[in-house]
Protein backbone atom coordinates (compact mmCIF):
# COMPACT_ATOMS: atom_id res chain seq x y z
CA UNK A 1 -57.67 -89.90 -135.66
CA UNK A 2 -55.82 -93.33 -135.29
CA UNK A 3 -55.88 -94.75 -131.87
CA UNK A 4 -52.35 -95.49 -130.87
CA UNK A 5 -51.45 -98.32 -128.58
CA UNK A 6 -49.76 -97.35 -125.79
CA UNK A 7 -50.97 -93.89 -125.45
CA UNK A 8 -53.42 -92.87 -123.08
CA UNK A 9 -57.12 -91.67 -124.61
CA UNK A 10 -57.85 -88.19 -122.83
CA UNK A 11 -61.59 -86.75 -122.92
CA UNK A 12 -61.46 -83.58 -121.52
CA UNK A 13 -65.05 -82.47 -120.68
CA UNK A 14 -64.96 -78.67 -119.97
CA UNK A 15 -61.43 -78.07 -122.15
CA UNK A 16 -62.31 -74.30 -122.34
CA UNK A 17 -62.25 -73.29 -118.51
CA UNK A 18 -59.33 -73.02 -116.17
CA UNK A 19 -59.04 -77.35 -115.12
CA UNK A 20 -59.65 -77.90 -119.00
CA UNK A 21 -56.70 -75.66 -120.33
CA UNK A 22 -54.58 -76.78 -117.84
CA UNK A 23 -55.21 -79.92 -118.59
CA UNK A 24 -54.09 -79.72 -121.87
CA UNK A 25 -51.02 -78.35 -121.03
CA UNK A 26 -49.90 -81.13 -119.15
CA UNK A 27 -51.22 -83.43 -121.79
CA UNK A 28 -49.05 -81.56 -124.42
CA UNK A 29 -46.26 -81.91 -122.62
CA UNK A 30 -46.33 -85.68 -122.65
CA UNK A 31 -47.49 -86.65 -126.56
CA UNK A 32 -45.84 -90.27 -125.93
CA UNK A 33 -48.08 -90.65 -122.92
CA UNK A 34 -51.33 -88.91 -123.61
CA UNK A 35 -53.93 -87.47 -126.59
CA UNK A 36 -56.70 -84.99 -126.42
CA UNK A 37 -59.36 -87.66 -128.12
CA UNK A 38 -62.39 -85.65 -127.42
CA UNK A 39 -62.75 -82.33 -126.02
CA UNK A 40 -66.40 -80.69 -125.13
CA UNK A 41 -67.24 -77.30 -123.28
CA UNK A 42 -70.63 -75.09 -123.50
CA UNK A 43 -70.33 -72.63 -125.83
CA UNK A 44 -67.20 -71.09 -126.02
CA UNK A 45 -66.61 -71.34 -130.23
CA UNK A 46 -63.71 -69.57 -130.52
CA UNK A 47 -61.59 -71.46 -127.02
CA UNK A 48 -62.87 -74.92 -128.48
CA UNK A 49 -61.96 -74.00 -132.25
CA UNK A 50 -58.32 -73.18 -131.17
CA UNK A 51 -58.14 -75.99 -129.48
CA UNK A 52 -59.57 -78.65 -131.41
CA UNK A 53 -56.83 -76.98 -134.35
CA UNK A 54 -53.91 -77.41 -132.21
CA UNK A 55 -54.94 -80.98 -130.80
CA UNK A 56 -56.99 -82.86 -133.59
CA UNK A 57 -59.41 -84.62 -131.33
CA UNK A 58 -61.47 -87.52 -132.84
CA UNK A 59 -64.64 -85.70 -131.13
CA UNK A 60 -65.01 -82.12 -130.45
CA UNK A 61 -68.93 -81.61 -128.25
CA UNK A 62 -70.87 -78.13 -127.72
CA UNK A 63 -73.52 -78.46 -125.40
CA UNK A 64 -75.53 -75.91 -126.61
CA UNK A 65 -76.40 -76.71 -130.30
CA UNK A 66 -76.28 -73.21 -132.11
CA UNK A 67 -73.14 -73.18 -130.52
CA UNK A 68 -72.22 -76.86 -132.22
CA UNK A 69 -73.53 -76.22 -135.67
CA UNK A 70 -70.86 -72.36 -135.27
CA UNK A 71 -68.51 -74.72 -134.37
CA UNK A 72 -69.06 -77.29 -137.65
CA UNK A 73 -67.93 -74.01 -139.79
CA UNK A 74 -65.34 -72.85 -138.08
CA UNK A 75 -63.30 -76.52 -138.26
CA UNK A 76 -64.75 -77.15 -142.10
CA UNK A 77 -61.63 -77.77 -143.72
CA UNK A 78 -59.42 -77.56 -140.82
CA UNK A 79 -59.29 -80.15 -138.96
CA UNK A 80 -61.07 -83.59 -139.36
CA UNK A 81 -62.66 -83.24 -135.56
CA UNK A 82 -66.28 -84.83 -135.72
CA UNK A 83 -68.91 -81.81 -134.02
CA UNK A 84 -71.43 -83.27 -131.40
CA UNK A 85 -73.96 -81.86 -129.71
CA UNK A 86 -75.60 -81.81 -126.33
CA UNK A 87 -75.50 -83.59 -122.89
CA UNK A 88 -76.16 -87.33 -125.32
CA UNK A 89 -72.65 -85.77 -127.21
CA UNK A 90 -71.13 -85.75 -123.44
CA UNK A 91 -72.02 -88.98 -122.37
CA UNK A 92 -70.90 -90.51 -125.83
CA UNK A 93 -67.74 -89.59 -125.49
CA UNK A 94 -67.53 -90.17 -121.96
CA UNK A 95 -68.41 -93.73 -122.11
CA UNK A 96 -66.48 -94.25 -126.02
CA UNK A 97 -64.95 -97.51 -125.83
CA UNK A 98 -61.41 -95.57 -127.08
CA UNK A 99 -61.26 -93.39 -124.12
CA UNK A 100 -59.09 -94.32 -121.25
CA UNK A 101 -59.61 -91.25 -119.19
CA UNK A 102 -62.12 -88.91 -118.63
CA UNK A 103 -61.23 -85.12 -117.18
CA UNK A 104 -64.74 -84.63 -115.63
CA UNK A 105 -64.23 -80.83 -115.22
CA UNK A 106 -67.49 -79.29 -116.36
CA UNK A 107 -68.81 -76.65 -113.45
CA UNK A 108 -71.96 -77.64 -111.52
CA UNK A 109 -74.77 -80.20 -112.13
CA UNK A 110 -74.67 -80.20 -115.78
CA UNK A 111 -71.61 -82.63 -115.36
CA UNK A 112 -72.87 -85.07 -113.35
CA UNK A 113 -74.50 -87.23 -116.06
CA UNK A 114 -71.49 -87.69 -118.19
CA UNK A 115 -69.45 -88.49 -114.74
CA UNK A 116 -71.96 -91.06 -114.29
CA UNK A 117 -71.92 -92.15 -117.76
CA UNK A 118 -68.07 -92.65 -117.36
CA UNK A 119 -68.18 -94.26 -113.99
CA UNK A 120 -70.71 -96.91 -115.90
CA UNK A 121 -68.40 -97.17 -118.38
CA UNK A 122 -65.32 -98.07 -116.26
CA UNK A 123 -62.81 -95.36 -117.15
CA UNK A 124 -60.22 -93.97 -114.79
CA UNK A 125 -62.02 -90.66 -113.99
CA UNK A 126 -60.18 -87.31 -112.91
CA UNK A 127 -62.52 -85.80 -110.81
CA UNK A 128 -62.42 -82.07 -110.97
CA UNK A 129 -66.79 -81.96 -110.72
CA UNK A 130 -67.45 -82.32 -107.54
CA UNK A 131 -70.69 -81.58 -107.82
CA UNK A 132 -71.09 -85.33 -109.02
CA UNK A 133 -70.63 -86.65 -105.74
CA UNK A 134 -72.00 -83.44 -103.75
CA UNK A 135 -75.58 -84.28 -105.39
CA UNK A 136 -74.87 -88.20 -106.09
CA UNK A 137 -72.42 -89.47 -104.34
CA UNK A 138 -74.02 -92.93 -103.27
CA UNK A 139 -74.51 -93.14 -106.88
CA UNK A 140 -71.37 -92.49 -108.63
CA UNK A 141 -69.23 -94.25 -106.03
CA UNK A 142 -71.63 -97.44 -106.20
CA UNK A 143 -71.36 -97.45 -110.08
CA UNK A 144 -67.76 -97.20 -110.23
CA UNK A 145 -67.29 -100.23 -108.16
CA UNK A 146 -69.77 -102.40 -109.89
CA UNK A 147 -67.72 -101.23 -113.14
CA UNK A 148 -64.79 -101.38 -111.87
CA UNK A 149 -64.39 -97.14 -113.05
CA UNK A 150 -61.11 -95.94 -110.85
CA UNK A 151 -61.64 -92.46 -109.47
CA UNK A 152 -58.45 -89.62 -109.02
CA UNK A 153 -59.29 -86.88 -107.35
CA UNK A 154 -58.20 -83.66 -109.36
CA UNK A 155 -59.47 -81.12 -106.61
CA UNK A 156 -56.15 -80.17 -105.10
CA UNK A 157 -57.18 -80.35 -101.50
CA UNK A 158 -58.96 -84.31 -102.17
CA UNK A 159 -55.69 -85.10 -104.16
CA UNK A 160 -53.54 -84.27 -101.60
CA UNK A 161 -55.42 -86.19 -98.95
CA UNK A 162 -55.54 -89.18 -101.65
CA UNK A 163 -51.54 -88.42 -101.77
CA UNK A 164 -51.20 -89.01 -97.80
CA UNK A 165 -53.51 -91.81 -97.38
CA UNK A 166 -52.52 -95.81 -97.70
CA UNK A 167 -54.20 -96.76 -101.35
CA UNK A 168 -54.72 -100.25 -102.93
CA UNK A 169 -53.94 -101.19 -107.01
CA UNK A 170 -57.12 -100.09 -107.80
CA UNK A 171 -56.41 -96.33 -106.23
CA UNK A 172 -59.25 -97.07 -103.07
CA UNK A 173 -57.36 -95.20 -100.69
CA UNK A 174 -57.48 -97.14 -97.67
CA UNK A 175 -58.16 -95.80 -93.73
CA UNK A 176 -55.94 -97.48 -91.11
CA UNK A 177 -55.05 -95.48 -88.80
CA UNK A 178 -56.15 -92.05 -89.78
CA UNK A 179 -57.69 -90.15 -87.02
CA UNK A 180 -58.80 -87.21 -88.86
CA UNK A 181 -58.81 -85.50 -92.22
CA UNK A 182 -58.15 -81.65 -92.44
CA UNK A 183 -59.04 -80.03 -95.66
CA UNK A 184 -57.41 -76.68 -96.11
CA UNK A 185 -58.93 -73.16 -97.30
CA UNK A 186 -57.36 -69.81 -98.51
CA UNK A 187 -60.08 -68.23 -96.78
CA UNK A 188 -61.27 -66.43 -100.07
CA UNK A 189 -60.98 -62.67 -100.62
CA UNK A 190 -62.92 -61.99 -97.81
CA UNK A 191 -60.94 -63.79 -95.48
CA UNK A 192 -60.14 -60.30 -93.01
CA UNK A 193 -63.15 -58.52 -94.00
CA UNK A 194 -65.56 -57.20 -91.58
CA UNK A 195 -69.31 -58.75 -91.85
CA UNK A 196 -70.37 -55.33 -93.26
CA UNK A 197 -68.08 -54.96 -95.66
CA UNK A 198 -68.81 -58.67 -96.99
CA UNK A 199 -72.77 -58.04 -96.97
CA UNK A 200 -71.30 -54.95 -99.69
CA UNK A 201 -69.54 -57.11 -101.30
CA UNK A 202 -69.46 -56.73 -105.20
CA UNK A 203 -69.06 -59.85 -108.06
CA UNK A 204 -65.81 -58.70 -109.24
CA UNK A 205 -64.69 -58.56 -105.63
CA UNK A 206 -65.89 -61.70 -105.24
CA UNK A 207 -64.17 -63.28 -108.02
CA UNK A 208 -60.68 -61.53 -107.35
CA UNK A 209 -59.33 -64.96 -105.36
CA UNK A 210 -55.91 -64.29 -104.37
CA UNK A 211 -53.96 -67.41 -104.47
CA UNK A 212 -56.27 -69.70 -107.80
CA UNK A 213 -56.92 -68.65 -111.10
CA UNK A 214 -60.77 -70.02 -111.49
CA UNK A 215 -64.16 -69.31 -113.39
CA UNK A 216 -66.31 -66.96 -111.98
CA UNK A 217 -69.07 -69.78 -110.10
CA UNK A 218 -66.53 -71.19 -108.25
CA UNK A 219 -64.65 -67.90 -107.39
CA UNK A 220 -67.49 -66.61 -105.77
CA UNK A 221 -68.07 -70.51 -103.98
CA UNK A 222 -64.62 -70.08 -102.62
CA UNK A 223 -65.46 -65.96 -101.23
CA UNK A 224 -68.66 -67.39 -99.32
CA UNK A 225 -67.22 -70.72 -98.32
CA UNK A 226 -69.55 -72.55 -100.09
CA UNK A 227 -66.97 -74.40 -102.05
CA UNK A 228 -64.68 -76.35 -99.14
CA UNK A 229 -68.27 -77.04 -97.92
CA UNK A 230 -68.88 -78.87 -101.06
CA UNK A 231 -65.73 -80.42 -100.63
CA UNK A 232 -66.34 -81.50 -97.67
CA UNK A 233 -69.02 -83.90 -98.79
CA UNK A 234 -66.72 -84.63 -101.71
CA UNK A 235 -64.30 -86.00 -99.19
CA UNK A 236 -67.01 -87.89 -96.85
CA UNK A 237 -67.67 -90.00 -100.59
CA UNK A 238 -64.30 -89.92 -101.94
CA UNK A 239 -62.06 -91.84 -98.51
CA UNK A 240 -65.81 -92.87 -96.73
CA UNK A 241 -65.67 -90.84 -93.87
CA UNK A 242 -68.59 -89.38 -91.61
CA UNK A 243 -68.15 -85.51 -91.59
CA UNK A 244 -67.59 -85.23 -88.10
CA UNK A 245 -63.95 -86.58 -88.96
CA UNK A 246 -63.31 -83.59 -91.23
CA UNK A 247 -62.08 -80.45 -90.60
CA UNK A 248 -61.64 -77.35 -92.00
CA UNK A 249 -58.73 -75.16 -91.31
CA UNK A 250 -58.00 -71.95 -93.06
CA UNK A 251 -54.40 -71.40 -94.82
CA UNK A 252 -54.12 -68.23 -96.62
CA UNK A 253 -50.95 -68.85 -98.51
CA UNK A 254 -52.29 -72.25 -100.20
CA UNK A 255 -49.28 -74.00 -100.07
CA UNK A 256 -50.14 -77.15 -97.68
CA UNK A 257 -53.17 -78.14 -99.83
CA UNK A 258 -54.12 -80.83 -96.92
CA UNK A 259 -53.21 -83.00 -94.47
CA UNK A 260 -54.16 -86.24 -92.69
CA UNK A 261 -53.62 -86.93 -89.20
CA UNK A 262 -53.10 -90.72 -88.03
CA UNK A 263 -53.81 -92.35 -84.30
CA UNK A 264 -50.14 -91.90 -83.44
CA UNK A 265 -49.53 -88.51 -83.59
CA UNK A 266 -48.33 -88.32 -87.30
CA UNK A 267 -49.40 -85.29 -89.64
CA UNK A 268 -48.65 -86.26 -93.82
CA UNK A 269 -49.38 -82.77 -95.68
CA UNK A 270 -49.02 -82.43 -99.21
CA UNK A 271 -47.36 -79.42 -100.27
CA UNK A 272 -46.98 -77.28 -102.90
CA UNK A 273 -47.69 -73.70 -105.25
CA UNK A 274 -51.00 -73.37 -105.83
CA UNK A 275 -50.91 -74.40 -109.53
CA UNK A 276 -54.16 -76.98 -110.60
CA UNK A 277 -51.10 -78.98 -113.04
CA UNK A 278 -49.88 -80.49 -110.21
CA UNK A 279 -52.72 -82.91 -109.55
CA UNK A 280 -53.58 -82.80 -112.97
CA UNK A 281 -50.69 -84.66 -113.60
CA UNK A 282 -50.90 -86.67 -110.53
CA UNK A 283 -54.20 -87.94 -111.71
CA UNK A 284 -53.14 -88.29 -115.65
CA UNK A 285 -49.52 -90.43 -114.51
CA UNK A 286 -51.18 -92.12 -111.65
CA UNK A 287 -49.24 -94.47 -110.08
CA UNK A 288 -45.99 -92.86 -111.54
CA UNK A 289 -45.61 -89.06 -111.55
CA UNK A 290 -44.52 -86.97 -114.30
CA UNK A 291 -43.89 -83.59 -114.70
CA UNK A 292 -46.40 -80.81 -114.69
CA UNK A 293 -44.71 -77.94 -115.53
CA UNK A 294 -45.13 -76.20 -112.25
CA UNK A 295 -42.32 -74.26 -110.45
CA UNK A 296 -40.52 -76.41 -107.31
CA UNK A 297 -41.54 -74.72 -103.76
CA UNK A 298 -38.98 -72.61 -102.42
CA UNK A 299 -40.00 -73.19 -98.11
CA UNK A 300 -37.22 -70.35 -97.40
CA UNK A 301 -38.88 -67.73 -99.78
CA UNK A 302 -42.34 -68.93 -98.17
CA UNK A 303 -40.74 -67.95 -94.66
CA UNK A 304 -44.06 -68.29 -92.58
CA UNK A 305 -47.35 -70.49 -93.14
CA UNK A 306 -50.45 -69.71 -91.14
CA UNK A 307 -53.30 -71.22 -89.78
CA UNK A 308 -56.50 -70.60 -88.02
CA UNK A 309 -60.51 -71.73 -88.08
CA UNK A 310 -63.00 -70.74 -90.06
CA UNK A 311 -65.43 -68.21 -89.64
CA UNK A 312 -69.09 -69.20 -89.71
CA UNK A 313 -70.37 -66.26 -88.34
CA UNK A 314 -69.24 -64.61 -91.47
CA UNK A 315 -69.38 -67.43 -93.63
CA UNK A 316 -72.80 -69.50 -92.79
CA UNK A 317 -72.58 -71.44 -96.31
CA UNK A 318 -69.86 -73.26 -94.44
CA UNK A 319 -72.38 -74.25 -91.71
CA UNK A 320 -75.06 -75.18 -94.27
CA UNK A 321 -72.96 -77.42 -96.02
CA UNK A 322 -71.84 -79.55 -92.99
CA UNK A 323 -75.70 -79.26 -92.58
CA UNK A 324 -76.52 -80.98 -95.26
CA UNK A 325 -73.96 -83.33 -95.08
CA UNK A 326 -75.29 -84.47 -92.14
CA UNK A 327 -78.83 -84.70 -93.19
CA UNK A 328 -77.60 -86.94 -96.16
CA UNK A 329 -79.93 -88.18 -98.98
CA UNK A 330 -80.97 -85.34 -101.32
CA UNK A 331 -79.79 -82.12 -99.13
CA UNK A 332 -76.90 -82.26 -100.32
CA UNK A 333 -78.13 -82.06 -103.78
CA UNK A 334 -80.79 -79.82 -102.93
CA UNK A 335 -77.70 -77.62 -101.07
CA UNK A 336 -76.19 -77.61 -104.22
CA UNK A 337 -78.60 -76.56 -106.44
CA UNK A 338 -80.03 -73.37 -104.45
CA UNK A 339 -76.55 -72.18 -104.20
CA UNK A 340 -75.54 -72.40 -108.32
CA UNK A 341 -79.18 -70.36 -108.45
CA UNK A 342 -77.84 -67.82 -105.67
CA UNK A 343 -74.49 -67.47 -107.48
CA UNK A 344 -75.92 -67.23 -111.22
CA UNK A 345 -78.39 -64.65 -109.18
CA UNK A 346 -75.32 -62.68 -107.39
CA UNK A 347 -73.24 -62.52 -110.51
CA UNK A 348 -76.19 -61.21 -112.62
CA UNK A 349 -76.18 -58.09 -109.74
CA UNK A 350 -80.06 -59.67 -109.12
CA UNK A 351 -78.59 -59.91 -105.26
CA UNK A 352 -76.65 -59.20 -102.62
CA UNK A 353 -73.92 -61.58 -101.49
CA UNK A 354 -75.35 -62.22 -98.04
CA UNK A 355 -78.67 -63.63 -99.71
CA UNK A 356 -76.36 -66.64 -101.28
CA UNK A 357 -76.89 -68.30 -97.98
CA UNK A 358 -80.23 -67.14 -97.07
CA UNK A 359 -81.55 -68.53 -100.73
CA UNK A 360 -79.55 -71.73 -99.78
CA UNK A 361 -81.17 -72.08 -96.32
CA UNK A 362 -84.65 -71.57 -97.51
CA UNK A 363 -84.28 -74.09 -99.91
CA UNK A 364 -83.30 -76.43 -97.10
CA UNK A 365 -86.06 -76.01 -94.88
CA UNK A 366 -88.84 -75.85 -97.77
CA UNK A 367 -87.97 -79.87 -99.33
CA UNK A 368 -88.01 -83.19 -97.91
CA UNK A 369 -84.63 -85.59 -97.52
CA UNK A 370 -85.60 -88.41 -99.43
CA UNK A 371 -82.93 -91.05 -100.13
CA UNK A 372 -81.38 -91.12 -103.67
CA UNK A 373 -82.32 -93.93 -104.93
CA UNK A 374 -81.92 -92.77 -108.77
CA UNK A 375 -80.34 -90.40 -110.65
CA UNK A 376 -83.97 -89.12 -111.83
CA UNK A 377 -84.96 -88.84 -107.99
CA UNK A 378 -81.60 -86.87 -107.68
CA UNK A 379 -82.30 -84.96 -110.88
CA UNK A 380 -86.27 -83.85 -109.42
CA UNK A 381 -84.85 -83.03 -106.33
CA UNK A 382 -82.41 -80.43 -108.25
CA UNK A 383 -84.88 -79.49 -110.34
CA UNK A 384 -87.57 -78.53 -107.27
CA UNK A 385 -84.58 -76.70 -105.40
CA UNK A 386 -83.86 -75.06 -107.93
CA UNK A 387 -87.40 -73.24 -108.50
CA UNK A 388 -87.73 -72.56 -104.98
CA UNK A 389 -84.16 -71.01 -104.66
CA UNK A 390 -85.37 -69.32 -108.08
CA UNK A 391 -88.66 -67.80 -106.08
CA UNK A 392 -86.50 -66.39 -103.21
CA UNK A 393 -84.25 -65.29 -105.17
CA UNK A 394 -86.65 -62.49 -106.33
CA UNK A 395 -88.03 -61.92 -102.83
CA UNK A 396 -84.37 -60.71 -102.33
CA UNK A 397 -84.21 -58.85 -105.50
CA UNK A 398 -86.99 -56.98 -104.87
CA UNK A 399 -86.18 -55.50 -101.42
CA UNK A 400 -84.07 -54.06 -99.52
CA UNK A 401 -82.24 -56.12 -96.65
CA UNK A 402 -82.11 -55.12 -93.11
CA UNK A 403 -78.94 -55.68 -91.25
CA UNK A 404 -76.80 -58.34 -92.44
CA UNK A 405 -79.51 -60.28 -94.61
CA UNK A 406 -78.71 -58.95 -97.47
């Protein structure tokens, strides 16, 4: 594929979930602007087939490697998309000296390396991971500025706080004057359910999210909280703030997707339906906006917005978040990690929901907070978290729970 001048490079890393598809949406709206050069996911053959056939990337990458070599057959004669294969595949692309922007949307910690990789590299990154700067935060952010990498958030609550905040030319959005930040939630599918009821709670209840269309991990983040906890370190690293200045307020209806509130009095929210193509595009046109696809917001239909606090009571992954935040160095990876094990765990039917945040909290209190001084120090820390959560885990699994442990 011949590199045009003029047109922005696009890697989309995770093109086969929800961020990746949506993604290319917008892109294919806007073939003068942008071009799918690479696309990668995990295994999903057939999703990554169709769309390396309707986009032609240069670079097509499976992570897992039977999944690659499927992949070789099914675009033989096709298209003339190059296979690759594993994380190295990833961070190839993600650093390629053709690629302008990288869509860092792979779920979890298996997309912090090509983040990294990217950040090293200097691209404009659309952050849609945010498990890059949950577990290495000091990291990414610190590489980016030595490379001069710009960073757009592509979580919709971050984006809209990077949409009300004062930013330089090189997208650092800037303080002055901001009092607070308040990061919105829906509240989840369990927003009005009684403590009992959640502790029942099934995976397909837990991935039936009102307001977002969204893979299954992050579904059930966003039913135990788990998931504006993450972005609540997200935002501490994104707009450097200490957590105490950010606060979560529930919204059901998902419409104001965040707001900043400045010394005198003043409240900028972003608004809008909750649709992922909006700051998609936001991030892709950046500093110009272009159109996304998305249906305008009709206020009179919406009638009535509502607002209250968060639950922690019935939602400690909230409080362990904040936790960790606060305990900075690894927690926050080592937060991260025992909750993907919980989740995998949960959606496997290996435990109940309630033992997401007692797996979490174990993990907590059993490791050290050591600073991150490396990504292999970040990456041992994950690792050891992750076998611990993995060991409670199947205390949980094999016994009942009394009361609301489970």
């Amino acid at each position: 594929m011949v590199v045009v001048p003029g047109i922005q490079q696009v890697a989309v890393l995770g093109s086969t979930g929800s961020i990746g598809v949506s993604t290319l949406d917008v892109i294919a709206r806007h073939p003068q602007r942008f071009r799918a050069w690479a696309l990668a996911a995990h295994r999903s053959v057939d999703t990554l087939a169709a769309q390396c056939e309707a986009f032609h990337p240069r670079y097509a990458v499976m992570v897992d490697p039977d999944a690659a070599e499927a992949l070789r057959k099914r675009l033989a004669g096709a298209c003339d998309t190059e296979v690759l294969a594993g994380a190295e595949g990833l961070q190839r692309i993600a650093a390629h000296a053709d690629v302008d922007a990288v869509m860092a949307a792979i779920v979890g910690a298996a997309g912090l390396p090509s983040t990294l990789a990217a950040a090293e590299a200097g691209k404009r990154i659309l952050l849609a991971n945010k498990e890059s700067l949950v577990m290495a935060g000091h990291l990414l952010m610190a590489a980016a500025r030595k490379a001069g990498a710009v960073i757009l958030p592509i979580d919709s609550e971050h984006n809209a706080i990077f949409q009300c905040l004062p930013q330089g030319r090189d997208a650092t959005p800037g303080l002055e004057g901001v009092s607070r930040i308040l990061l919105t939630a829906s509240g989840g599918p369990f927003r009005n359910w009684t403590a009992e009821a959640i502790a029942a709670a099934t995976p397909a209840e837990a991935c039936a999210h009102p307001n977002w269309s969204m893979g299954r991990k992050i579904s059930v983040d966003s039913a135990t909280l788990m998931n504006k906890g993450l972005e609540l370190i997200e935002a501490c690293w994104l707009f450097d703030v200490a957590p105490s200045r950010v606060e979560i307020v529930v919204h059901p209806e998902s419409i104001v997707h965040s707001l900043v509130q400045y010394v005198d009095g003043s409240v900028l929210a972003q608004l809008g339906n909750p649709d992922m193509r909006t700051p998609i595009a936001y991030g892709l046109g950046w500093p110009q906006r272009i159109d996304a696809g998305v249906a305008p917001l009709d206020l009179v239909a919406l009638s009535r917005l509502h607002f209250e606090a968060p639950d922690e009571g019935r939602f400690p992954c909230l409080r362990l978040a904040r936790e960790a935040a606060a305990a900075g160095g690894t927690a926050m990876a080592v937060c991260n990690a025992a909750n993907e094990v919980a989740v995998q765990a949960f959606l496997a039917g290996g435990i109940g929901f309630n033992a997401i945040p007692a797996v979490i909290e174990a993990a907590l209190a059993a490791m050290p907070v050591v600073e991150p001084t490396s990504l292999s120090v970040v990456e041992a820390a994950d690792r050891e978290a992750r076998e611990i959560a993995a060991l409670h885990v199947a205390r949980y699994s094999s016994r009942p729970l009394a009361g609301g442990e489970n």
